[in-house]
N, C-alpha and C. Protein backbone atom coordinates (compact mmCIF):
# COMPACT_ATOMS: atom_id res chain seq x y z
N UNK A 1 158.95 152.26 108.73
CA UNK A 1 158.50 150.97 109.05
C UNK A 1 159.29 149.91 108.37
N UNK A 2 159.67 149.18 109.20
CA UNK A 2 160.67 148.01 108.40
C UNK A 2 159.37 146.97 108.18
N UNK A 3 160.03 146.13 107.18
CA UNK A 3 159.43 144.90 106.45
C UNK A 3 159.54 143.97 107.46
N UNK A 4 158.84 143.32 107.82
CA UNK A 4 159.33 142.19 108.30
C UNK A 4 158.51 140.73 107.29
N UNK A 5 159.21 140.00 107.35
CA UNK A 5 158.83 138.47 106.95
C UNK A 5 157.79 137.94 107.31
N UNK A 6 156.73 137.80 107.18
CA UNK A 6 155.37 137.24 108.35
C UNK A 6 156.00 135.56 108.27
N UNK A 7 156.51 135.00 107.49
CA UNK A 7 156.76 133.60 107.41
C UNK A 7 158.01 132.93 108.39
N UNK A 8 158.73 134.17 108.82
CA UNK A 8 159.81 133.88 109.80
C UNK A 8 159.37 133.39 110.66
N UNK A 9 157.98 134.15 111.24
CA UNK A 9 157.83 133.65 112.25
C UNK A 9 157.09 132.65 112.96
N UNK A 10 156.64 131.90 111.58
CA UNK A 10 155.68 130.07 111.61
C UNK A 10 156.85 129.45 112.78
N UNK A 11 156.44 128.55 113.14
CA UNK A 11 156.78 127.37 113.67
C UNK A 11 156.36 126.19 112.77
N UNK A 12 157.71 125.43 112.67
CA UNK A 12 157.82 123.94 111.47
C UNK A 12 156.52 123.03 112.22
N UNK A 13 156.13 123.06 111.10
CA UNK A 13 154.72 121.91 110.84
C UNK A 13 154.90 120.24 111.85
N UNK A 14 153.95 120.21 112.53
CA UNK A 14 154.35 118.95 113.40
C UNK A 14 153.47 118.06 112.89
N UNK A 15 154.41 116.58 112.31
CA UNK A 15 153.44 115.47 111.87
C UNK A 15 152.74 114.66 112.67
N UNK A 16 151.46 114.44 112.52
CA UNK A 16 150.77 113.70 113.29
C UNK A 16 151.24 112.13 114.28
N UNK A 17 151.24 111.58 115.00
CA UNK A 17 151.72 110.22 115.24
C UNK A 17 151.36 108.85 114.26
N UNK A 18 152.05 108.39 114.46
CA UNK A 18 151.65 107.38 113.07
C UNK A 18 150.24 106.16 113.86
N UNK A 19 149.78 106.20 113.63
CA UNK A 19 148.46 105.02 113.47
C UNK A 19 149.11 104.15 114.04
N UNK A 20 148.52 103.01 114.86
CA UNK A 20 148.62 101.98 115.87
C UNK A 20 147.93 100.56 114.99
N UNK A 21 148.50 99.72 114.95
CA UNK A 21 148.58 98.60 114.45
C UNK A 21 146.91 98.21 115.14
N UNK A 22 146.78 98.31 116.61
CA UNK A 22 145.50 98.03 117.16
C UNK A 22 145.11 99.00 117.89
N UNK A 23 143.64 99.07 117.72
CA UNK A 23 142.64 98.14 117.10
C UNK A 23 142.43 97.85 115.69
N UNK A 24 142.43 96.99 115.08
CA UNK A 24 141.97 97.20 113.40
C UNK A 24 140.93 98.06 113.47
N UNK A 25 140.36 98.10 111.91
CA UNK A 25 139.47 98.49 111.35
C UNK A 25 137.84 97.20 111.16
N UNK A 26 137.00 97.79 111.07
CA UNK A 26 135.97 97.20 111.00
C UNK A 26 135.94 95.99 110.05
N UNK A 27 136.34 95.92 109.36
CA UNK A 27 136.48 95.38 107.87
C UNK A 27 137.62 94.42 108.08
N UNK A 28 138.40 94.44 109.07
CA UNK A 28 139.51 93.42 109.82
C UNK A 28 138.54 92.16 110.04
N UNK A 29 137.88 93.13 111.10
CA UNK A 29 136.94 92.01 112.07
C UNK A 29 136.42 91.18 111.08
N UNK A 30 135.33 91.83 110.10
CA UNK A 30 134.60 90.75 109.41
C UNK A 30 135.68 89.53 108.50
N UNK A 31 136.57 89.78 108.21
CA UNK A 31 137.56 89.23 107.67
C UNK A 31 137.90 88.15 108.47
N UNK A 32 138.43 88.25 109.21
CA UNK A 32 138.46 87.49 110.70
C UNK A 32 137.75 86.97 110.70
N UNK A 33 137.04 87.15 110.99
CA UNK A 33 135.07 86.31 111.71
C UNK A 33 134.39 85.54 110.63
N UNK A 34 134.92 86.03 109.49
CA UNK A 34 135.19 84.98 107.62
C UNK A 34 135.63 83.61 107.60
N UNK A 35 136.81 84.41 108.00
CA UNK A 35 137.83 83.14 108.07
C UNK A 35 137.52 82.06 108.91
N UNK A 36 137.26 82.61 110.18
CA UNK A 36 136.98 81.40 111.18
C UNK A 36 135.80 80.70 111.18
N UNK A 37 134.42 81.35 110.31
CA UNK A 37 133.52 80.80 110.19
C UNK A 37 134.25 79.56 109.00
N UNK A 38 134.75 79.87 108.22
CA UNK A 38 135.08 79.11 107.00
C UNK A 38 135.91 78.16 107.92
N UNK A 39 136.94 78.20 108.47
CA UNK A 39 137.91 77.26 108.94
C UNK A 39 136.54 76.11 109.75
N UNK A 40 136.02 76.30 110.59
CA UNK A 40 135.15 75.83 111.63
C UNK A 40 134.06 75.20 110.25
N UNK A 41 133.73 75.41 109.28
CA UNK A 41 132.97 74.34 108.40
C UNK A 41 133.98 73.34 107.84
N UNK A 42 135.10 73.85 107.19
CA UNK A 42 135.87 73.07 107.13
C UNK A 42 136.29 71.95 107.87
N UNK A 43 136.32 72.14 109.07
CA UNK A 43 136.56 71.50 109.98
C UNK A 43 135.46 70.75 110.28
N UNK A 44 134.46 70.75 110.21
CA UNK A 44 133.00 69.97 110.62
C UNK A 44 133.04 69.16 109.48
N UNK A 45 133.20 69.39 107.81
CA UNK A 45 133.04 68.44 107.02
C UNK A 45 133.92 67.98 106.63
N UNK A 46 135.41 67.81 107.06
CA UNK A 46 136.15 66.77 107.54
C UNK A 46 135.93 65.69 108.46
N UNK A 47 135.64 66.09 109.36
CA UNK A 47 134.76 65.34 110.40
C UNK A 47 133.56 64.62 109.78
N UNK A 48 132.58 65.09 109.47
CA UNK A 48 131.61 64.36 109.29
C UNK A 48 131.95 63.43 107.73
N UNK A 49 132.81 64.13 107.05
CA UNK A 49 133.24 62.59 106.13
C UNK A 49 134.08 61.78 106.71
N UNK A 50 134.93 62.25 107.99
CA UNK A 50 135.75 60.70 108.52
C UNK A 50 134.55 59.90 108.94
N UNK A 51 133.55 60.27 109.72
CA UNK A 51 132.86 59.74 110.29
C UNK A 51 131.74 58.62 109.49
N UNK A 52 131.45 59.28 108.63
CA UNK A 52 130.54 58.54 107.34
C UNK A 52 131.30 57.29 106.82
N UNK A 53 132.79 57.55 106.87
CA UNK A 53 133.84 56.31 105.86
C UNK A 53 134.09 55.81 107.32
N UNK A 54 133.77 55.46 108.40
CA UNK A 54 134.00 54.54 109.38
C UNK A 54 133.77 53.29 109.31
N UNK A 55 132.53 52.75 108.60
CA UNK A 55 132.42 51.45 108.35
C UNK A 55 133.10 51.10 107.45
N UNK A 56 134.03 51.68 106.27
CA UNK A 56 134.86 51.03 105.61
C UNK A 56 136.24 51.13 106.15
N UNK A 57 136.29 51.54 107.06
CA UNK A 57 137.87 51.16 107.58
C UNK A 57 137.65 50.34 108.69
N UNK A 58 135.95 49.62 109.22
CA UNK A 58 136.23 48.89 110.09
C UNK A 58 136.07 48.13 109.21
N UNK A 59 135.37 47.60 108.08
CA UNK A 59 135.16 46.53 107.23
C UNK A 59 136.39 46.00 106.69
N UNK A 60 137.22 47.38 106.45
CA UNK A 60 138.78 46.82 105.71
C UNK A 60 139.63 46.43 106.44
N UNK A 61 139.62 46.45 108.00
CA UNK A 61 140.18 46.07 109.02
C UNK A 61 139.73 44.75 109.92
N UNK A 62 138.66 44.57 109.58
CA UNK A 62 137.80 43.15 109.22
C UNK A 62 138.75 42.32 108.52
N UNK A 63 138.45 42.79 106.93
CA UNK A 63 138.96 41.73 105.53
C UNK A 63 140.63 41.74 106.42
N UNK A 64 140.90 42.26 106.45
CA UNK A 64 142.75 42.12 107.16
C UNK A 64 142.51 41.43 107.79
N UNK A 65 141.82 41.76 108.75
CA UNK A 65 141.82 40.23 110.12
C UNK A 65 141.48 39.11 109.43
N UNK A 66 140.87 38.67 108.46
CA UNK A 66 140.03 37.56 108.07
C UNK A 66 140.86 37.12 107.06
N UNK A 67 141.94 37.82 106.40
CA UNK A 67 142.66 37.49 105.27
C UNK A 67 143.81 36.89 106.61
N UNK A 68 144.44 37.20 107.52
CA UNK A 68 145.63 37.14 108.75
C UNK A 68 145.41 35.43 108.96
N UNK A 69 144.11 35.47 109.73
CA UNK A 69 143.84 34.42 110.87
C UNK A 69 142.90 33.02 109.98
N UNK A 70 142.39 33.28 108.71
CA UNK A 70 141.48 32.27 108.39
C UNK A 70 142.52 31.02 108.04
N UNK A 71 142.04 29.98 108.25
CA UNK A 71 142.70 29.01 108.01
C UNK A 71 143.10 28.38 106.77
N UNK A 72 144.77 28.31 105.92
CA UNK A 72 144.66 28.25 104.86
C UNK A 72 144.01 27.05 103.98
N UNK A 73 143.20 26.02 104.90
CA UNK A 73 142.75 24.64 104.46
C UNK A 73 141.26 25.12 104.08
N UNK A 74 140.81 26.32 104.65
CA UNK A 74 139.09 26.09 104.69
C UNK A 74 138.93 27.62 103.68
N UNK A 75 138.97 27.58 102.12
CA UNK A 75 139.09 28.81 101.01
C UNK A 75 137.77 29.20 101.15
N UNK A 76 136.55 27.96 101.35
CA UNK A 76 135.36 28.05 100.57
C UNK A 76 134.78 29.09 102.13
N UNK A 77 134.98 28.72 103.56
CA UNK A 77 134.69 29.46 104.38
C UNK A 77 135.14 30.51 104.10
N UNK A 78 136.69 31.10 103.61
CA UNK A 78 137.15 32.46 103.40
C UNK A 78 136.27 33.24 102.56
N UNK A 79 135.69 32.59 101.51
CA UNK A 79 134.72 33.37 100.66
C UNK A 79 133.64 33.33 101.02
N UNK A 80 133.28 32.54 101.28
CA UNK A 80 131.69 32.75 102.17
C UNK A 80 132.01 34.14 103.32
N UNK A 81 132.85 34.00 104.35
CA UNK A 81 133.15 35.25 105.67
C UNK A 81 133.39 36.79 104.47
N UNK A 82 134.03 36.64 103.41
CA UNK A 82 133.64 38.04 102.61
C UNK A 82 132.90 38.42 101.88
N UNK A 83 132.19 37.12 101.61
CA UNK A 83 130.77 37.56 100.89
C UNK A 83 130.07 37.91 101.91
N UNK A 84 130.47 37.44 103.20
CA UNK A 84 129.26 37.93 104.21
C UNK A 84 129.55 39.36 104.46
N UNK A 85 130.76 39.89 104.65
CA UNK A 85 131.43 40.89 105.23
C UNK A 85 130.70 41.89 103.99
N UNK A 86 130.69 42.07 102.52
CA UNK A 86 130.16 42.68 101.35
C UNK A 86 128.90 42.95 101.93
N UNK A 87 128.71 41.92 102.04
CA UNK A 87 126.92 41.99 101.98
C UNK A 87 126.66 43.13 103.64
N UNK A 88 127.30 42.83 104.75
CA UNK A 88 127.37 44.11 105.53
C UNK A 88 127.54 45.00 105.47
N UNK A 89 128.74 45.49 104.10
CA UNK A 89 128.98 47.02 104.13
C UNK A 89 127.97 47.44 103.17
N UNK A 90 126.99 46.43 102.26
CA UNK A 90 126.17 46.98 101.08
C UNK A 90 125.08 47.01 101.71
N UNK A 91 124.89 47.16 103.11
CA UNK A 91 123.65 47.24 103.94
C UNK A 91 123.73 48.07 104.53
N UNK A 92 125.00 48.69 104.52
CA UNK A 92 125.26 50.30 105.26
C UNK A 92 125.44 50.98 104.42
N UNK A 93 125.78 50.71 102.96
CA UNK A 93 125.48 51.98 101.99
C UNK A 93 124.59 51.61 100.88
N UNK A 94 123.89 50.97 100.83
CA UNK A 94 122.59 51.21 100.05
C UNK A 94 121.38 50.69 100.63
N UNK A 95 120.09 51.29 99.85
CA UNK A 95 119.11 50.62 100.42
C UNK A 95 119.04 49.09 100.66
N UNK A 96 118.37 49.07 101.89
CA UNK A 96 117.97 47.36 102.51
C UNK A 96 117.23 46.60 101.29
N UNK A 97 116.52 47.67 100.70
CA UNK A 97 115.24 47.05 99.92
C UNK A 97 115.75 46.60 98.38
N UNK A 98 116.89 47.57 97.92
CA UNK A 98 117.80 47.07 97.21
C UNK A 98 118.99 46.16 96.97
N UNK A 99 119.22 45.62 98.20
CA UNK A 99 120.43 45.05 98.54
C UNK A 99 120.02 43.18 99.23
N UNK A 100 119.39 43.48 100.32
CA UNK A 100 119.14 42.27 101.23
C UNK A 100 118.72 40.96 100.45
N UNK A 101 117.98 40.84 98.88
CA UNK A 101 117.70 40.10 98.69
C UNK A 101 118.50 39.19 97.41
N UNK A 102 119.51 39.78 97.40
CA UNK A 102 120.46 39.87 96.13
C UNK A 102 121.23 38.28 96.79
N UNK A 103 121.53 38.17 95.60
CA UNK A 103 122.36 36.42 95.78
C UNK A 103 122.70 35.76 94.77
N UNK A 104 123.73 35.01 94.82
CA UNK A 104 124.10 34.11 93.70
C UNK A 104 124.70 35.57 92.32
N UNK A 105 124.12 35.45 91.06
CA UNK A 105 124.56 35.78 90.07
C UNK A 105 124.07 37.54 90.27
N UNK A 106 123.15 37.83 90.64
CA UNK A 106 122.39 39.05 91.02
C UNK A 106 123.17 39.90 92.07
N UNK A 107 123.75 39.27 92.88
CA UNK A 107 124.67 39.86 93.99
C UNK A 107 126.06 40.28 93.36
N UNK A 108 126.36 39.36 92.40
CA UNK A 108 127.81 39.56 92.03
C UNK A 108 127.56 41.04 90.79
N UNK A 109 126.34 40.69 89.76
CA UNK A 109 126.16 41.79 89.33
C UNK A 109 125.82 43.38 89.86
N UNK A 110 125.55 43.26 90.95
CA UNK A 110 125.71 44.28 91.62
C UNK A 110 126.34 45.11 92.43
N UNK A 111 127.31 44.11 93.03
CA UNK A 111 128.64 44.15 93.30
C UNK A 111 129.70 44.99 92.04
N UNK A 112 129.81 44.28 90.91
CA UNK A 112 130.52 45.00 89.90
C UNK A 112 130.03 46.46 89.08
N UNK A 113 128.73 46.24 89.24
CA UNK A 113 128.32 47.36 88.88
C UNK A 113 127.74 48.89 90.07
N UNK A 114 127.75 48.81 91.54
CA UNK A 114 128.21 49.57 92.22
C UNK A 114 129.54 50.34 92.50
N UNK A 115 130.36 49.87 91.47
CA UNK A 115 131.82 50.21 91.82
C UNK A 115 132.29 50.84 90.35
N UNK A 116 132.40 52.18 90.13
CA UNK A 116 132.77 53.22 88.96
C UNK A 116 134.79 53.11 88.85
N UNK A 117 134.70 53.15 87.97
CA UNK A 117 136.40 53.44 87.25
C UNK A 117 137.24 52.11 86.78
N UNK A 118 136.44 50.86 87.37
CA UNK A 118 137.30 49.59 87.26
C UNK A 118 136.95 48.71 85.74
N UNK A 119 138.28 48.55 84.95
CA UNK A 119 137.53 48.26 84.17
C UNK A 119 137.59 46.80 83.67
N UNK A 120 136.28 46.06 83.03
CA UNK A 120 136.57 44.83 83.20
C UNK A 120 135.38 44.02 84.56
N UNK A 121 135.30 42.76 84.71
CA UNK A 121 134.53 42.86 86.14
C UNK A 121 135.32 42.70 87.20
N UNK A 122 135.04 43.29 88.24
CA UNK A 122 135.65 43.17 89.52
C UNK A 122 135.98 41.85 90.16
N UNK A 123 134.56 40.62 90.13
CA UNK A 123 134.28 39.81 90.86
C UNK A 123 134.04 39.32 90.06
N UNK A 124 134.88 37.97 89.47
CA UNK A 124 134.25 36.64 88.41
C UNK A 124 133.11 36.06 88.66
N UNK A 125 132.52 35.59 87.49
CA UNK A 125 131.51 34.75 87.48
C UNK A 125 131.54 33.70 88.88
N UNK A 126 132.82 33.34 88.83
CA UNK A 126 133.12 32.45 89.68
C UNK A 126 132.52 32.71 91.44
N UNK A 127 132.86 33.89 91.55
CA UNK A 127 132.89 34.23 92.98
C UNK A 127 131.31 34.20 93.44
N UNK A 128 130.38 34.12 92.60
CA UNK A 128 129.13 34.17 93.35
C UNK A 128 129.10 32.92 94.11
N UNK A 129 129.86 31.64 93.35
CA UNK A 129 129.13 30.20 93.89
C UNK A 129 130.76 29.66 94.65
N UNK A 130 131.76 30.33 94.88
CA UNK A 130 133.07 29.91 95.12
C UNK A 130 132.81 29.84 96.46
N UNK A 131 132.08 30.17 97.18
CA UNK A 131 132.19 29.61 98.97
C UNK A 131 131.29 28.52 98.87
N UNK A 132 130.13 27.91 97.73
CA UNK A 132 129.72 26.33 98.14
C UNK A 132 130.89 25.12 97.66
N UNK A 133 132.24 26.04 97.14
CA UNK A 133 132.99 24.33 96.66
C UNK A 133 133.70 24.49 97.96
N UNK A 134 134.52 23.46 97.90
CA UNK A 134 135.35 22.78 98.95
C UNK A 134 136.64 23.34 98.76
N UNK A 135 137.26 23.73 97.88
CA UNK A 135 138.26 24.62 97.80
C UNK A 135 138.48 25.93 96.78
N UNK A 136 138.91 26.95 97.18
CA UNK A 136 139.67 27.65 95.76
C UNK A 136 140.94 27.59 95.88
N UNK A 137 141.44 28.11 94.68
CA UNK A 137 142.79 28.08 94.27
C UNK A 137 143.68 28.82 95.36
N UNK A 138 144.97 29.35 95.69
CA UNK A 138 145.37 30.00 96.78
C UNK A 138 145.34 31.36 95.69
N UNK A 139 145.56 31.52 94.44
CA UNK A 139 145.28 32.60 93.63
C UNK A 139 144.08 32.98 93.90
N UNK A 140 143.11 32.58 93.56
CA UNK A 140 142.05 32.76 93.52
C UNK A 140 141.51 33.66 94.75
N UNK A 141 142.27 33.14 96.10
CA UNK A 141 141.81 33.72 97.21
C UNK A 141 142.16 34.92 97.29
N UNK A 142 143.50 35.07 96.67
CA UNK A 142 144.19 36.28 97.07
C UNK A 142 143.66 37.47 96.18
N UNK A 143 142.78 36.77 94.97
CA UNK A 143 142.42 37.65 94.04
C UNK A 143 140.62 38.04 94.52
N UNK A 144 140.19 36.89 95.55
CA UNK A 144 138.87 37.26 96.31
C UNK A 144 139.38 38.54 97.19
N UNK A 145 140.20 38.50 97.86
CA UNK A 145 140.80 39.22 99.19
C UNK A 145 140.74 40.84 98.24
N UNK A 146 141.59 40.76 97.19
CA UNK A 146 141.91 42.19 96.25
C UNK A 146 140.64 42.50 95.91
N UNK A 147 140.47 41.74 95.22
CA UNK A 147 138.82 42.50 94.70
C UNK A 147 137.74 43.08 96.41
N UNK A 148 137.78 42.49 97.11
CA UNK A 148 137.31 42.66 97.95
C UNK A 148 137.46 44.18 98.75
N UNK A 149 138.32 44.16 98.81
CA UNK A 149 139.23 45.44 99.54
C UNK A 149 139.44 46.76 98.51
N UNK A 150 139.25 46.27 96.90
CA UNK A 150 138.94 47.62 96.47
C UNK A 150 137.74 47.92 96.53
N UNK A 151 136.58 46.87 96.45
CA UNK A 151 135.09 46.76 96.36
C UNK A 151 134.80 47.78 97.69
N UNK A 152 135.49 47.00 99.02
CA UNK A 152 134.94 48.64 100.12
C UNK A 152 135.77 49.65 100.46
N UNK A 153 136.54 49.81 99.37
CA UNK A 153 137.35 51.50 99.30
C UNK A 153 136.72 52.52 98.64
N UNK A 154 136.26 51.91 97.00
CA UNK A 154 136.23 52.44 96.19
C UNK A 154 134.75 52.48 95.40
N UNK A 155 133.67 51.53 96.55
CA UNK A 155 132.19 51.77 96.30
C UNK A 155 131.73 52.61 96.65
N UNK A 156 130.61 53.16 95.25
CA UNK A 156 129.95 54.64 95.30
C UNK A 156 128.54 54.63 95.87
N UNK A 157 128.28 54.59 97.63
CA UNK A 157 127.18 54.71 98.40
C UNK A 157 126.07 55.34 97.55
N UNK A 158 124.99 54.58 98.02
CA UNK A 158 123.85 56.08 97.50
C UNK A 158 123.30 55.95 98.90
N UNK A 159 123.62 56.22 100.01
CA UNK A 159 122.45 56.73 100.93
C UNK A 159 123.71 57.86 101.63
């Protein structure tokens, strides 16, 4: 009896096909379905903060028009039209019941003290009673106009 080799006569081992990119795995999906939930909030509270800061980019697009077109003879009207314009955007971000009755020295203090990081007051003494004179300075205006325009950038709403 001859020997024979039992191993001669295997046939070489065949490797499986390699795995297919698709379909993923389960654990893809939720990943996926993660992400897009997350992207899609993201996306909603972008939105709903452009939407909330709308009255200050129509208010600041206001003060532009009103700083453009007011007439440079009539200062005391210019400050009166942005004290009025203030007093609109402080009726869209704080309470009515806090806000509506404010005037003169009380308005201006509240004005400076609604507004965090500035230091120093925002709005001079001056500016509460500067739309009953007959003129301000052309400084003066331009320094109503500034204060003004950081006052509805950079005021901290409570509603």
């Amino acid at each position: 009896m001859q020997a024979t080799d039992p191993l001669a006569n295997l046939q070489p081992l065949r490797t499986p096909a390699e795995p297919g990119w698709w379909p993923p795995a389960p654990g893809w999906w939720l990943l996926a379905g993660l992400c897009l939930l997350l992207l899609a909030l993201a996306a909603w509270q972008i939105w709903r903060r452009h939407r909330r800061r709308r009255y200050r980019r129509q208010a600041l697009a206001e003060l532009s028009r009103l700083q453009s077109t007011w007439p440079a003879d009539d200062d005391s009207g210019f400050s009166a039209q942005c004290n009025r314009l203030l007093k609109a955007v402080a009726l869209r971000s704080f309470p009515r019941t806090e806000v509506a009755a404010l005037s003169g020295e009380r308005w201006r203090e509240f004005l400076n003290g609604s507004i965090k990081g500035v230091q120093g007051e925002l709005f001079p003494a001056s500016f509460s009673a500067s739309h009953y004179r007959p003129a301000v300075e052309p400084v003066a205006r331009d320094a109503i106009y500034q204060s003004c325009q950081l006052w509805i950038r950079k005021h901290e709403a409570s509603l």
